[in-house]
N, C-alpha and C. Protein backbone atom coordinates (compact mmCIF):
# COMPACT_ATOMS: atom_id res chain seq x y z
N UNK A 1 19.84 -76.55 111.87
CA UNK A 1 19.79 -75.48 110.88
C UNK A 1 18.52 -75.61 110.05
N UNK A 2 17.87 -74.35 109.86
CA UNK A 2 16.23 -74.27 109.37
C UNK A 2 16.62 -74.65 107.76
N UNK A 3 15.71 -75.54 107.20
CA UNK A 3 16.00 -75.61 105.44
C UNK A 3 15.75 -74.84 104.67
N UNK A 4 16.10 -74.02 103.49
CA UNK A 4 16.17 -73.43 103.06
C UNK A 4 14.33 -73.43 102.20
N UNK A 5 13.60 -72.65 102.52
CA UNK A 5 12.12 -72.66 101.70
C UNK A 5 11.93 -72.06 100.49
N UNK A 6 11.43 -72.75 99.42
CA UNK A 6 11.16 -71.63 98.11
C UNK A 6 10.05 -72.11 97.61
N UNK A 7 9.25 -71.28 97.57
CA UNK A 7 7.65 -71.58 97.54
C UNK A 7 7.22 -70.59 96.17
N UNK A 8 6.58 -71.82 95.56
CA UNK A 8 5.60 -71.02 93.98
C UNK A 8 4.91 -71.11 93.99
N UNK A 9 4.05 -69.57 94.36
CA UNK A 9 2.89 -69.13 94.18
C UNK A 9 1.88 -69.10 93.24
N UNK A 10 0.79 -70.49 92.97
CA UNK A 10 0.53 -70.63 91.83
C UNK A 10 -1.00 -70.93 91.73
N UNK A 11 -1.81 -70.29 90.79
CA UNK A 11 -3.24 -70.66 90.44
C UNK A 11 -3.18 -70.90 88.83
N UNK A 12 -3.85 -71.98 88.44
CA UNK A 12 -4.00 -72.47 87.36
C UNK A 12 -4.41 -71.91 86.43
N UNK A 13 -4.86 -71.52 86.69
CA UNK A 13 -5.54 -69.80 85.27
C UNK A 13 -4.98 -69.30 84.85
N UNK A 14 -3.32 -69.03 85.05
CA UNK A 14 -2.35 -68.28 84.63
C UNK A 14 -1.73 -68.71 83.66
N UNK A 15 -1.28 -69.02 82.33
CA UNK A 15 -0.67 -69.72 81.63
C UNK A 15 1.17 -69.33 81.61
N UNK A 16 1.47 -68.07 82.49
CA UNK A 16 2.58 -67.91 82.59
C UNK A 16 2.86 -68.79 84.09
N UNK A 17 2.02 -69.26 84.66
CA UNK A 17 2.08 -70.15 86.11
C UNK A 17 2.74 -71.56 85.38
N UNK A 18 1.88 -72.17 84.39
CA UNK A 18 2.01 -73.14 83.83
C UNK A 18 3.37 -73.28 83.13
N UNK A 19 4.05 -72.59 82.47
CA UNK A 19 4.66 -72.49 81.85
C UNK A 19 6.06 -72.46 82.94
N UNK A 20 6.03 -71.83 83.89
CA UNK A 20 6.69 -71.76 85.20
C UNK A 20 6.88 -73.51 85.30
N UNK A 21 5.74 -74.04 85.96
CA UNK A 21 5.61 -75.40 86.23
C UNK A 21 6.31 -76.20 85.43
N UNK A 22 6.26 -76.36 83.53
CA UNK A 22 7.37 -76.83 82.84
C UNK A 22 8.51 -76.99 83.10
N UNK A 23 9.12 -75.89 84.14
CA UNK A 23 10.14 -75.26 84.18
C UNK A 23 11.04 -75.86 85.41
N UNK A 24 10.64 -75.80 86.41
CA UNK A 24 10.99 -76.10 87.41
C UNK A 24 11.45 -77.43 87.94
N UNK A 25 11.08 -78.65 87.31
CA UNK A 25 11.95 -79.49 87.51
C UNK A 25 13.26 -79.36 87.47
N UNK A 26 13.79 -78.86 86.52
CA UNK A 26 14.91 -79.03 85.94
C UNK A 26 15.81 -77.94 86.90
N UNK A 27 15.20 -76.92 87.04
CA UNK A 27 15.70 -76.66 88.30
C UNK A 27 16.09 -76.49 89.73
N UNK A 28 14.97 -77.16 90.39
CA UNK A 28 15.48 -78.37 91.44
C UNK A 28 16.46 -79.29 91.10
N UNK A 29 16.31 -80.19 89.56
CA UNK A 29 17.33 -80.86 89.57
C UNK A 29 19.07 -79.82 89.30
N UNK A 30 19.17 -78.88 89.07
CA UNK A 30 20.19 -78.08 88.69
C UNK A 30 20.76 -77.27 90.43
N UNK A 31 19.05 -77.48 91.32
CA UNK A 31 19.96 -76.71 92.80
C UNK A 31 19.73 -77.77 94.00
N UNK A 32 19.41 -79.03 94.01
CA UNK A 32 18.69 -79.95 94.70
C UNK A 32 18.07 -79.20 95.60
N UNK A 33 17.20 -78.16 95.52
CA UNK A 33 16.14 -77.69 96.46
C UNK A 33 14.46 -78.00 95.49
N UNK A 34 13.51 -78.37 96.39
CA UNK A 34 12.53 -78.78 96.28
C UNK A 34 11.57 -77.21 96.00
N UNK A 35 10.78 -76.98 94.90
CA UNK A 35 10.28 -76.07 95.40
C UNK A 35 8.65 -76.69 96.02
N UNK A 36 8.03 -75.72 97.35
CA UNK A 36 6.79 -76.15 97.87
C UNK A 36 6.03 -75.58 96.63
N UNK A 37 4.64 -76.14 96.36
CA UNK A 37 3.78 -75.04 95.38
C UNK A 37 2.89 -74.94 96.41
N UNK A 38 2.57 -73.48 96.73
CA UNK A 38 1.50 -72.92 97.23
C UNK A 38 0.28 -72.49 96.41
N UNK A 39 -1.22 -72.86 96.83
CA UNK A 39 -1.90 -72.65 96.12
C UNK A 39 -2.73 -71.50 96.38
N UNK A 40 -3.01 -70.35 95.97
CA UNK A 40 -3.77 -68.90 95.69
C UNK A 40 -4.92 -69.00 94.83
N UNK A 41 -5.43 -68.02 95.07
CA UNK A 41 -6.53 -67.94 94.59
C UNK A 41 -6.35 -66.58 93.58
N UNK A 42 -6.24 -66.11 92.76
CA UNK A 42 -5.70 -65.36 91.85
C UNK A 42 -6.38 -63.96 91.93
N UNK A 43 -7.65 -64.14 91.70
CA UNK A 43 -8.89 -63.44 91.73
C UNK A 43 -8.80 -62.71 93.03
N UNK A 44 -8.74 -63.66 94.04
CA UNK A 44 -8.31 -63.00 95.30
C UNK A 44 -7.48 -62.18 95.68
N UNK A 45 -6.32 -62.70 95.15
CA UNK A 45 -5.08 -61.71 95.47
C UNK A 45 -5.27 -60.65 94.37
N UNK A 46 -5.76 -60.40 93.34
CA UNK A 46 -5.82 -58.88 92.29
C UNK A 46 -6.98 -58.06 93.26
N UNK A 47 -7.87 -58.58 94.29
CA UNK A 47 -8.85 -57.99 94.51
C UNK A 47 -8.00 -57.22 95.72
N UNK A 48 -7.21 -57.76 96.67
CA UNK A 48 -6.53 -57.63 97.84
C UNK A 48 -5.50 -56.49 97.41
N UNK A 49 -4.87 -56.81 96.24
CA UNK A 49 -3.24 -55.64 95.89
C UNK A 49 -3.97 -54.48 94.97
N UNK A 50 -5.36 -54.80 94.29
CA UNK A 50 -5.49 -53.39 93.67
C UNK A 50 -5.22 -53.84 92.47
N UNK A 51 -4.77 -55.27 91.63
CA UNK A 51 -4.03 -55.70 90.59
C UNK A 51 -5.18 -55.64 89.66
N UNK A 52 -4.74 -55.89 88.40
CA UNK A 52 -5.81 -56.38 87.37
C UNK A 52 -4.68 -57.60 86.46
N UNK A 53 -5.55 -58.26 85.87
CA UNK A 53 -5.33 -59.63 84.98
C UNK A 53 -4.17 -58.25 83.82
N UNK A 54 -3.08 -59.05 83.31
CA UNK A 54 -2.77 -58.25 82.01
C UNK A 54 -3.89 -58.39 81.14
N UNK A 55 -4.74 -59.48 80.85
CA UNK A 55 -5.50 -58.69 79.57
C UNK A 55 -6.52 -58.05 79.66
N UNK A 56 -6.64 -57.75 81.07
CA UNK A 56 -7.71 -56.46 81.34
C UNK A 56 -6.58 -55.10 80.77
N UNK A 57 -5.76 -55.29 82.21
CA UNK A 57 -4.91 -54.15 81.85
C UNK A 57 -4.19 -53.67 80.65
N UNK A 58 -3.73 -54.93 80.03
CA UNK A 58 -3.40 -53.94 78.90
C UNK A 58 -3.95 -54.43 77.49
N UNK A 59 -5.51 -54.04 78.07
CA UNK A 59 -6.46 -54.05 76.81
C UNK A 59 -6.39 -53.09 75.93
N UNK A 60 -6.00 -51.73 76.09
CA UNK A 60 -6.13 -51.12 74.94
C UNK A 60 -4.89 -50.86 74.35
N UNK A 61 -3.63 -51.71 75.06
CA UNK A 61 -1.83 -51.58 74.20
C UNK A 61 -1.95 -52.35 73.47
N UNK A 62 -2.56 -52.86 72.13
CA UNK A 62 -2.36 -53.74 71.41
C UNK A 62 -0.67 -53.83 70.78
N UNK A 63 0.60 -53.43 71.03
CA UNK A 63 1.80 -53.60 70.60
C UNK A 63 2.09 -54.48 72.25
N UNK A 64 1.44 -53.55 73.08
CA UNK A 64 1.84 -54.54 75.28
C UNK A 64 1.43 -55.75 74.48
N UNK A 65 0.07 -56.02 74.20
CA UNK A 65 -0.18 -57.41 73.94
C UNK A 65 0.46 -58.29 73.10
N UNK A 66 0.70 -57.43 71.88
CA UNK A 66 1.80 -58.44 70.85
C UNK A 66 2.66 -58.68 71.66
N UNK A 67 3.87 -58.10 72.02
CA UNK A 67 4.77 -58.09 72.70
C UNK A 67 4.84 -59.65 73.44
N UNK A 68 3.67 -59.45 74.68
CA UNK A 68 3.61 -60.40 75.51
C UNK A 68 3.40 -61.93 75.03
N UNK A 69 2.44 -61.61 73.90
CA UNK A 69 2.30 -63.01 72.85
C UNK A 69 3.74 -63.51 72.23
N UNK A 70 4.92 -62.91 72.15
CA UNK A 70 6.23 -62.82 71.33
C UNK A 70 7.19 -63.78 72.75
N UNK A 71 6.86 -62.60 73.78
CA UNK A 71 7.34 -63.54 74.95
C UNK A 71 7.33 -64.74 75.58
N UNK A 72 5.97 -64.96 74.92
CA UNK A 72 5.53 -66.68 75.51
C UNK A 72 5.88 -67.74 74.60
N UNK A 73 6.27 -67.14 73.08
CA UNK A 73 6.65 -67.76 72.10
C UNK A 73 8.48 -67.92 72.53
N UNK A 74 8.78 -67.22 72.78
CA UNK A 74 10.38 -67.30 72.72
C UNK A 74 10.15 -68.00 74.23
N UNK A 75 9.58 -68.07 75.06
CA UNK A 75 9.64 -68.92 76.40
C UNK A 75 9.73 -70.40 76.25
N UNK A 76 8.84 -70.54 75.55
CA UNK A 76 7.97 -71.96 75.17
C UNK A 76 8.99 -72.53 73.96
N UNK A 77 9.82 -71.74 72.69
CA UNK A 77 10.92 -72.34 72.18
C UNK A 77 12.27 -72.34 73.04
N UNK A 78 12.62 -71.87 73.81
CA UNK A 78 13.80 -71.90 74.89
C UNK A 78 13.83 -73.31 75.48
N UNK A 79 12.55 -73.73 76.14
CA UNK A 79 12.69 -74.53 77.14
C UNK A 79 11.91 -75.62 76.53
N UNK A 80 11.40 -75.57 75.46
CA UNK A 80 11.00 -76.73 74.56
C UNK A 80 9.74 -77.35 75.40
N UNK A 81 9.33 -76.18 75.19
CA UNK A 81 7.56 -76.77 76.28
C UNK A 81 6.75 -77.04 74.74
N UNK A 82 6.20 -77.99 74.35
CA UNK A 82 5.60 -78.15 73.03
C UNK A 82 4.23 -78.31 72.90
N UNK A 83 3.79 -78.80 74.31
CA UNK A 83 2.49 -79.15 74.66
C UNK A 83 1.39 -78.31 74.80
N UNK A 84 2.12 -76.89 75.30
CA UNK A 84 0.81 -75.90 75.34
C UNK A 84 0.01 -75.69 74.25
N UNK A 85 -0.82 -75.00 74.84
CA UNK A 85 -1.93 -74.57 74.16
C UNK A 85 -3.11 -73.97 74.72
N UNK A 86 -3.49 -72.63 74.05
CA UNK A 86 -4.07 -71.29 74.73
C UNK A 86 -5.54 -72.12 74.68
N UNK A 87 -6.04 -71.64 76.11
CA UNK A 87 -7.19 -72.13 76.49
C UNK A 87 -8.71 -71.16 76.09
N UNK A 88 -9.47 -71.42 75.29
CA UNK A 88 -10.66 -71.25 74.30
C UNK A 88 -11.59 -70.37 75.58
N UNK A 89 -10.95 -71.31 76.71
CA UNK A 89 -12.38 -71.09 77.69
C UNK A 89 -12.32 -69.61 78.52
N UNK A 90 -10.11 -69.39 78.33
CA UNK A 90 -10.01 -68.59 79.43
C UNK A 90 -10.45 -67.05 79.01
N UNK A 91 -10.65 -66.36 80.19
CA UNK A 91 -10.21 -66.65 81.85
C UNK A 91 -11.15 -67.74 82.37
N UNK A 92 -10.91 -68.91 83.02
CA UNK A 92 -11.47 -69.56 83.84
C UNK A 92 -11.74 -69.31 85.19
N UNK A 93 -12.77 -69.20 86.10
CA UNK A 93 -13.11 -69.31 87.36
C UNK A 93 -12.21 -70.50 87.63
N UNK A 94 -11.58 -70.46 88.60
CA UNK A 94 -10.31 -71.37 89.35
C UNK A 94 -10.85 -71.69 90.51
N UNK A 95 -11.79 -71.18 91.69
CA UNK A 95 -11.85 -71.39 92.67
C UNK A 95 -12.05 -72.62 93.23
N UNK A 96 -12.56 -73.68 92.26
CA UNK A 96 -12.67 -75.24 92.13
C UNK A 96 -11.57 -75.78 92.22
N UNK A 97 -10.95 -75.26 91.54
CA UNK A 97 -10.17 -76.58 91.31
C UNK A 97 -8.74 -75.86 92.17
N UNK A 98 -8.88 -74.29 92.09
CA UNK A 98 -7.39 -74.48 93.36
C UNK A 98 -8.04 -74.79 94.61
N UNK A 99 -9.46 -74.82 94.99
CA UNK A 99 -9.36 -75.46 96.49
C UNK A 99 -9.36 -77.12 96.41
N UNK A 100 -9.36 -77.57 95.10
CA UNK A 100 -9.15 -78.80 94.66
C UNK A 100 -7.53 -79.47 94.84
N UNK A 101 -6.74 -78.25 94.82
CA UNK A 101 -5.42 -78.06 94.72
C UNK A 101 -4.98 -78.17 96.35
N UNK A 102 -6.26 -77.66 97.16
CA UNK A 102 -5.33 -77.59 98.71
C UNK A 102 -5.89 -78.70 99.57
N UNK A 103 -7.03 -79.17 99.06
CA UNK A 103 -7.58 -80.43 99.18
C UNK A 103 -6.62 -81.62 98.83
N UNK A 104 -6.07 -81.66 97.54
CA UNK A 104 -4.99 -82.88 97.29
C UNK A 104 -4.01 -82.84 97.89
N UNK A 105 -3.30 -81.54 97.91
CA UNK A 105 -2.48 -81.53 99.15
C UNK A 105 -2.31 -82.08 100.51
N UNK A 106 -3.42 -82.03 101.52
CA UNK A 106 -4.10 -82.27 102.45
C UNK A 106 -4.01 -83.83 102.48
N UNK A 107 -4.67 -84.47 101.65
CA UNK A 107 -4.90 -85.87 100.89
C UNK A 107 -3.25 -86.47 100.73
N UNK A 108 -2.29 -85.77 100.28
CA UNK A 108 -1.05 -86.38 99.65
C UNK A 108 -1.08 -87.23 98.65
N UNK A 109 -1.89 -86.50 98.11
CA UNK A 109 -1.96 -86.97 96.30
C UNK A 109 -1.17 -84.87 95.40
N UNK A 110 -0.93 -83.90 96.16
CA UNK A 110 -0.75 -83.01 95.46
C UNK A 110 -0.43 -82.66 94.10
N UNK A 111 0.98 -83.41 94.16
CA UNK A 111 1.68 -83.50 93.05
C UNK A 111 0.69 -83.89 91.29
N UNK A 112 0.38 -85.11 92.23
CA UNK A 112 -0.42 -85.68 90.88
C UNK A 112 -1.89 -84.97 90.21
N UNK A 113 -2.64 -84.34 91.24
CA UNK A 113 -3.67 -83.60 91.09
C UNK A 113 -3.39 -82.37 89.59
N UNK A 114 -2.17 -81.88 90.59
CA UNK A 114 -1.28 -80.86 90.00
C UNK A 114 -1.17 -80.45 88.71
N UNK A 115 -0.78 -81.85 88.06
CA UNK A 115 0.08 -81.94 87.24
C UNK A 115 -1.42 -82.24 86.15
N UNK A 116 -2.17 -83.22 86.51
CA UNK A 116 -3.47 -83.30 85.50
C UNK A 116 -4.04 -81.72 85.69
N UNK A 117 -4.27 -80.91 86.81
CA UNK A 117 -4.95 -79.72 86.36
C UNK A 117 -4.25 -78.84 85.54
N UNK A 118 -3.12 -79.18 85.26
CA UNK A 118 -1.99 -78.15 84.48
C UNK A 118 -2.23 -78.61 82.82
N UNK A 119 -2.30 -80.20 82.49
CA UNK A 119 -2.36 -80.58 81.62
C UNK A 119 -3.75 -80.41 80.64
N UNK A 120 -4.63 -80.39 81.86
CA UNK A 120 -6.56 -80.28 81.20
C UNK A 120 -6.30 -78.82 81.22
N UNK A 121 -5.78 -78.01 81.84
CA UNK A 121 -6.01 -76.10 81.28
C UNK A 121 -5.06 -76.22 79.90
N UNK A 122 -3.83 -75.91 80.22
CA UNK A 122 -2.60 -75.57 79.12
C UNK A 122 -2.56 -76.58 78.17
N UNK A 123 -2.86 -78.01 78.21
CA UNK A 123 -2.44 -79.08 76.98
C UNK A 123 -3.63 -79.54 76.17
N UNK A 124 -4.52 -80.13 77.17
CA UNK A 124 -6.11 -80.14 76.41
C UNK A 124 -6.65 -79.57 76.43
N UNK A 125 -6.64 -77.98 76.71
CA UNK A 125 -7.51 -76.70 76.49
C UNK A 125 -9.58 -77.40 76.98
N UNK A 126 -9.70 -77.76 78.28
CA UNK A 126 -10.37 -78.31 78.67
C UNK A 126 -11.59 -76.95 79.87
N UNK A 127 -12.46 -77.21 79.60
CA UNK A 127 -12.69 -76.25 80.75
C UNK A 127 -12.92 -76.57 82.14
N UNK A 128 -12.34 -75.87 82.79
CA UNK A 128 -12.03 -76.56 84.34
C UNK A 128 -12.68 -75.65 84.94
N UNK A 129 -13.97 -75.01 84.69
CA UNK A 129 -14.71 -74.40 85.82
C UNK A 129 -15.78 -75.79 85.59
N UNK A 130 -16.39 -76.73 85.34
CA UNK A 130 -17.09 -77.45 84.96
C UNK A 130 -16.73 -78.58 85.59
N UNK A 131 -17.43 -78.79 86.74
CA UNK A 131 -17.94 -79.90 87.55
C UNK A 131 -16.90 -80.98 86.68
N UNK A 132 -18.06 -81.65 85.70
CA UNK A 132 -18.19 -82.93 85.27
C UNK A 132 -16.93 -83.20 84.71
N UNK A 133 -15.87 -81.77 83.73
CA UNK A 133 -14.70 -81.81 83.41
C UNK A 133 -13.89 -82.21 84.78
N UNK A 134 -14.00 -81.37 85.26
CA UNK A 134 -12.89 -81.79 86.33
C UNK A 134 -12.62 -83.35 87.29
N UNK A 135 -14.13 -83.86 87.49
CA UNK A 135 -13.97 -85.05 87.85
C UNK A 135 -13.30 -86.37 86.71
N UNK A 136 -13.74 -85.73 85.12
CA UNK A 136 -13.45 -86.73 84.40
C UNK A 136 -11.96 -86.62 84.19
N UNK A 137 -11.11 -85.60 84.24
CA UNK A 137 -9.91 -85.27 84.51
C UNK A 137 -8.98 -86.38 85.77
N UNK A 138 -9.89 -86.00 86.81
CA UNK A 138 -9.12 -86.59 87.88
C UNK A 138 -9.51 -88.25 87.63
N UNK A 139 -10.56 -88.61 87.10
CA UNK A 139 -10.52 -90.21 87.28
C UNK A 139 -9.95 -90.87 86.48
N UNK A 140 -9.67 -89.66 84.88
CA UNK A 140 -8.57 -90.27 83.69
C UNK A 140 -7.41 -90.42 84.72
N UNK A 141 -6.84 -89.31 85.58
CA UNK A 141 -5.41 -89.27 85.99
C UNK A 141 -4.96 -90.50 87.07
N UNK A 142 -6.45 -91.39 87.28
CA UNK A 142 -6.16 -92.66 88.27
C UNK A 142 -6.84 -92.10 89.79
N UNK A 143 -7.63 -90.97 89.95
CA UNK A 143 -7.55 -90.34 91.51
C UNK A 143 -9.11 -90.93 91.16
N UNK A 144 -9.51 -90.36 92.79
CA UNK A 144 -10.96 -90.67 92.85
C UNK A 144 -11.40 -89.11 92.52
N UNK A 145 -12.56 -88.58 91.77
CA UNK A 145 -12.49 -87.25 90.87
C UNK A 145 -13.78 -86.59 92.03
N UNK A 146 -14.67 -87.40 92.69
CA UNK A 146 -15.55 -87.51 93.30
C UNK A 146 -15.41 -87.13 94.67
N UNK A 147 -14.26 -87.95 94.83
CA UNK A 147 -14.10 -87.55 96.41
C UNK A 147 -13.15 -86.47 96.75
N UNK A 148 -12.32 -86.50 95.69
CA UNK A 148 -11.82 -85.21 95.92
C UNK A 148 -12.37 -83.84 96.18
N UNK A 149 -13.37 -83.61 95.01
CA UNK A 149 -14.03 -82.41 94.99
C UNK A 149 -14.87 -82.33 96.12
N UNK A 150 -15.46 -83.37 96.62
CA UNK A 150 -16.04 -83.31 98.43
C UNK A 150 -15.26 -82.96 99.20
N UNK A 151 -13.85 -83.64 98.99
CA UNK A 151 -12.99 -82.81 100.23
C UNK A 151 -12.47 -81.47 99.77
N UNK A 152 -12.74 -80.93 98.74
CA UNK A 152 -12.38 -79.57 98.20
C UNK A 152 -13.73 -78.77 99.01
N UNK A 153 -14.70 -79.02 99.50
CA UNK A 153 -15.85 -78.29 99.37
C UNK A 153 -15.68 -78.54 101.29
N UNK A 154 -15.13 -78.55 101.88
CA UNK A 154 -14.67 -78.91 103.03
C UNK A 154 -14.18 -77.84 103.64
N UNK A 155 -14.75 -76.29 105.15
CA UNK A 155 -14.34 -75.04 105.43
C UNK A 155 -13.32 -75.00 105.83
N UNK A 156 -12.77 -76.20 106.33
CA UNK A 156 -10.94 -76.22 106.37
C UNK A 156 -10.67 -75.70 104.83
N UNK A 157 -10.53 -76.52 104.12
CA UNK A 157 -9.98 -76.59 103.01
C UNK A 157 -9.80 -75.23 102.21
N UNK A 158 -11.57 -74.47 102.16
CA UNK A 158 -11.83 -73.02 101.78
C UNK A 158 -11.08 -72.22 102.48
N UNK A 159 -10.95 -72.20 103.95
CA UNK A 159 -10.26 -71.40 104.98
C UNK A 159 -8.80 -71.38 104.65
N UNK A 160 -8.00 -72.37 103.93
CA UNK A 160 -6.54 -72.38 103.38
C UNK A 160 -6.54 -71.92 102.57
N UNK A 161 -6.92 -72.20 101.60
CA UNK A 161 -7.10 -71.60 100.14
C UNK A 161 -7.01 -69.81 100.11
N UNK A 162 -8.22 -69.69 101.13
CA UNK A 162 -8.53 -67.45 101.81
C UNK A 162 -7.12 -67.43 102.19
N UNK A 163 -6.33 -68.18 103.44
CA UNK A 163 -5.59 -67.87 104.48
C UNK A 163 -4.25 -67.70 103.31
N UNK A 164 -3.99 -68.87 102.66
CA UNK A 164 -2.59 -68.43 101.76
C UNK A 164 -2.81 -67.26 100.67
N UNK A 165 -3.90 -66.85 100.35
CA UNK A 165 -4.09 -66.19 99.14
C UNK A 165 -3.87 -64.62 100.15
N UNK A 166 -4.07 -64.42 101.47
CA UNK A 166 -4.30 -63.41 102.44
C UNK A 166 -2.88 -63.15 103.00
N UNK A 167 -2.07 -64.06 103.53
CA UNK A 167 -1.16 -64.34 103.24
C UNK A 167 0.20 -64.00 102.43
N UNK A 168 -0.56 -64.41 101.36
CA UNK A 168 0.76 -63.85 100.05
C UNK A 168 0.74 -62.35 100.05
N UNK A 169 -0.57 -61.95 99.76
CA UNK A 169 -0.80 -60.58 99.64
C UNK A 169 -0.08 -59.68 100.97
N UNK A 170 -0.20 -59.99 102.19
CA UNK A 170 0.92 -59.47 103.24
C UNK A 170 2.28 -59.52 102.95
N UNK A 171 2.74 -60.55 102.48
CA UNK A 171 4.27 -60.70 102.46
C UNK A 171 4.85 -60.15 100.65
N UNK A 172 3.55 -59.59 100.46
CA UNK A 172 4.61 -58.44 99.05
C UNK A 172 3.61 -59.16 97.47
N UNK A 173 3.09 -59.99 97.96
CA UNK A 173 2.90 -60.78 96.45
C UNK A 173 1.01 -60.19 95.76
N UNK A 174 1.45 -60.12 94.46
CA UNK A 174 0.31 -59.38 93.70
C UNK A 174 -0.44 -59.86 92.82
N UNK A 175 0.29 -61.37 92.42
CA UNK A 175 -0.17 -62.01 90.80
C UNK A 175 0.54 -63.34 91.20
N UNK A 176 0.58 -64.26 89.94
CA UNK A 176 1.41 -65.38 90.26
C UNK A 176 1.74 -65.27 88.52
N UNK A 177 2.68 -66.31 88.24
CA UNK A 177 3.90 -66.58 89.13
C UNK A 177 4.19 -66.06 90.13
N UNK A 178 4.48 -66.09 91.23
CA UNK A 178 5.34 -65.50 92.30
C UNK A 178 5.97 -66.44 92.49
N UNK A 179 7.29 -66.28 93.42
CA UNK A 179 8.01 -67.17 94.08
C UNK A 179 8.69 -66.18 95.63
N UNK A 180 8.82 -67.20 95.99
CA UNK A 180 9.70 -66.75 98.03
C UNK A 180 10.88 -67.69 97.90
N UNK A 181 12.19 -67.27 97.45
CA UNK A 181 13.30 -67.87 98.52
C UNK A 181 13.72 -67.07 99.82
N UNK A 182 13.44 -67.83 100.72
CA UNK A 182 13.29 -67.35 101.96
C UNK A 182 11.93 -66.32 101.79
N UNK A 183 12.88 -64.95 102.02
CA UNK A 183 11.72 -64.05 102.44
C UNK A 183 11.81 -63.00 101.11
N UNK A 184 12.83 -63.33 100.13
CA UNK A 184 12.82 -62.72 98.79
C UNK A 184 11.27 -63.08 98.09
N UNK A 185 10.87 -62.08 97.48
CA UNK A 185 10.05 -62.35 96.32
C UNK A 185 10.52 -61.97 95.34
N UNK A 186 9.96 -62.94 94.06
CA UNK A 186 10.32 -62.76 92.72
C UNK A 186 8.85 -62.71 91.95
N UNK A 187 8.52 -62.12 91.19
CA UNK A 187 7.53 -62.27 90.14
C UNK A 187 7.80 -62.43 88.94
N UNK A 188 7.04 -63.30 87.95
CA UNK A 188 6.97 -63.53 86.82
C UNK A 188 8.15 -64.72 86.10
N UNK A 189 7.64 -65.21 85.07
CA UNK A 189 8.46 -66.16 84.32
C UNK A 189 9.67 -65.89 84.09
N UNK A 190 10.03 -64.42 83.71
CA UNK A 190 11.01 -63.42 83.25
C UNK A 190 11.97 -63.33 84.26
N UNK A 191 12.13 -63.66 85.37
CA UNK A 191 12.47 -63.72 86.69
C UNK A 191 12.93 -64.88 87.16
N UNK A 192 12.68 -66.29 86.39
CA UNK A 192 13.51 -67.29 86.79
C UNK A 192 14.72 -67.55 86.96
N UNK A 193 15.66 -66.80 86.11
CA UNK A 193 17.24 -67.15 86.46
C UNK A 193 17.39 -66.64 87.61
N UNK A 194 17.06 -65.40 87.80
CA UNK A 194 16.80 -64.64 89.11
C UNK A 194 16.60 -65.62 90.52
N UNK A 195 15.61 -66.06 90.71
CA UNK A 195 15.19 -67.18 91.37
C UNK A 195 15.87 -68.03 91.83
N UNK A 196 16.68 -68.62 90.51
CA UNK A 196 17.43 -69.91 90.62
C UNK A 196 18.90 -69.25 91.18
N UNK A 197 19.33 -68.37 90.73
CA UNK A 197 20.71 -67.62 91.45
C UNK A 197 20.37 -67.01 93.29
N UNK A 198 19.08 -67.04 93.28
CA UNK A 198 18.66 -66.56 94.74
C UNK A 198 19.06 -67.94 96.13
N UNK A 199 18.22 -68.58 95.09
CA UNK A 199 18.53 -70.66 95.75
C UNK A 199 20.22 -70.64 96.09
N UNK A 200 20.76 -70.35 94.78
CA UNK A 200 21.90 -70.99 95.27
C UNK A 200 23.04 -70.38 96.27
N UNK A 201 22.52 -68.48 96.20
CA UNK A 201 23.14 -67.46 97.14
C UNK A 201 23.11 -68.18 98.55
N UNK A 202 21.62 -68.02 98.71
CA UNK A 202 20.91 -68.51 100.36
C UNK A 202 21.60 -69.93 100.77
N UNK A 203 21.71 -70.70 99.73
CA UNK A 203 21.84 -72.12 100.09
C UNK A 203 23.63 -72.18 100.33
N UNK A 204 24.49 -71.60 100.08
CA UNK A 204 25.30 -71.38 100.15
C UNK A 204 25.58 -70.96 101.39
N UNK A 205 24.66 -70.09 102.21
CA UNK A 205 25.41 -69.66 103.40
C UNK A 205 24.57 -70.00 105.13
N UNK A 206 23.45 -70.90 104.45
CA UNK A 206 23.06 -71.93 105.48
C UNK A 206 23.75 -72.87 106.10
């Protein structure tokens, strides 16, 4: 019997991605399913669906924008994420560091890569289009910061990075957050219980 897949669609630039990421332990531990994180290229996929960033798009709703600022506040007191913090630099160019992302993968260091590029965007408001940041990132986090980014710069590596971001965009997906249980998609933070009731439908009748 095939295992049940639920994959989060995620580029680091997103602070509703991040905020996702907070999140998700606790719910693996609540459905014992693992989620995979797939890594996109963000930029890519808005160029592919026709999308724009919300604060392009809703640059001139200044109540859309309050709003959305209100949402991340009641997100972030719900689930007692305390650490964030809005990044000075963004929008950041990502293309570094998520092919940095499919590179660690590759490597089987993912997780840990992961988790420092989540912490240098959203916690130390760090800029991660910047070479020298990003290596000093990865060699604080214990990795080699050096060799990674060589094997990030690697046409396998670029060719995954295109292929999942090409990819998502076929099978329905426009932005990230996204998520796939099975062949469901879900978008956005707002959408997690959703998600987590999807896991346990599917998993139920495997």
């Amino acid at each position: 019997m095939k295992p049940l897949q639920v994959q989060f669609l995620f580029d680091f630039g997103s602070p509703n991605a991040y905020l996702c990421h907070k999140v998700l332990p606790g719910m693996e531990s609540r459905t014992g399913i693992r989620f995979e994180y797939l890594p996109i290229l963000l930029g890519g996929l808005f160029k592919l669906s026709n999308n724009r960033s919300p604060a392009e798009a809703f640059a001139d709703i200044p109540n859309k924008r309050a709003y959305d600022k209100l949402e991340v506040q009641r997100f972030i007191a719900r689930h007692q994420i305390d650490q964030f913090q809005f990044n000075p630099h963004f929008p950041v160019n990502t293309l570094k560091i998520m092919r940095l992302a499919v590179a660690a993968q590759a490597l089987g260091c993912g997780p840990q890569v992961i988790e420092a590029m989540y912490s240098a965007m959203w916690e130390q408001a760090r800029n991660m289009d910047d070479p020298n940041e990003i290596t000093a990132v990865l060699n604080n986090a214990g990795l080699d910061g050096a060799s990674l980014l060589a094997k990030a710069q690697e046409p396998e590596i670029k060719a995954c990075l295109a292929a999942n971001t090409q990819s998502a965009f076929e099978r329905g997906a426009f932005g990230s957050p996204s998520f796939f249980v099975g062949k469901e998609l879900f978008f956005g933070k707002d959408r997690l219980r959703e998600v987590e009731e999807e896991i346990i439908k599917q998993r139920e009748v495997l």
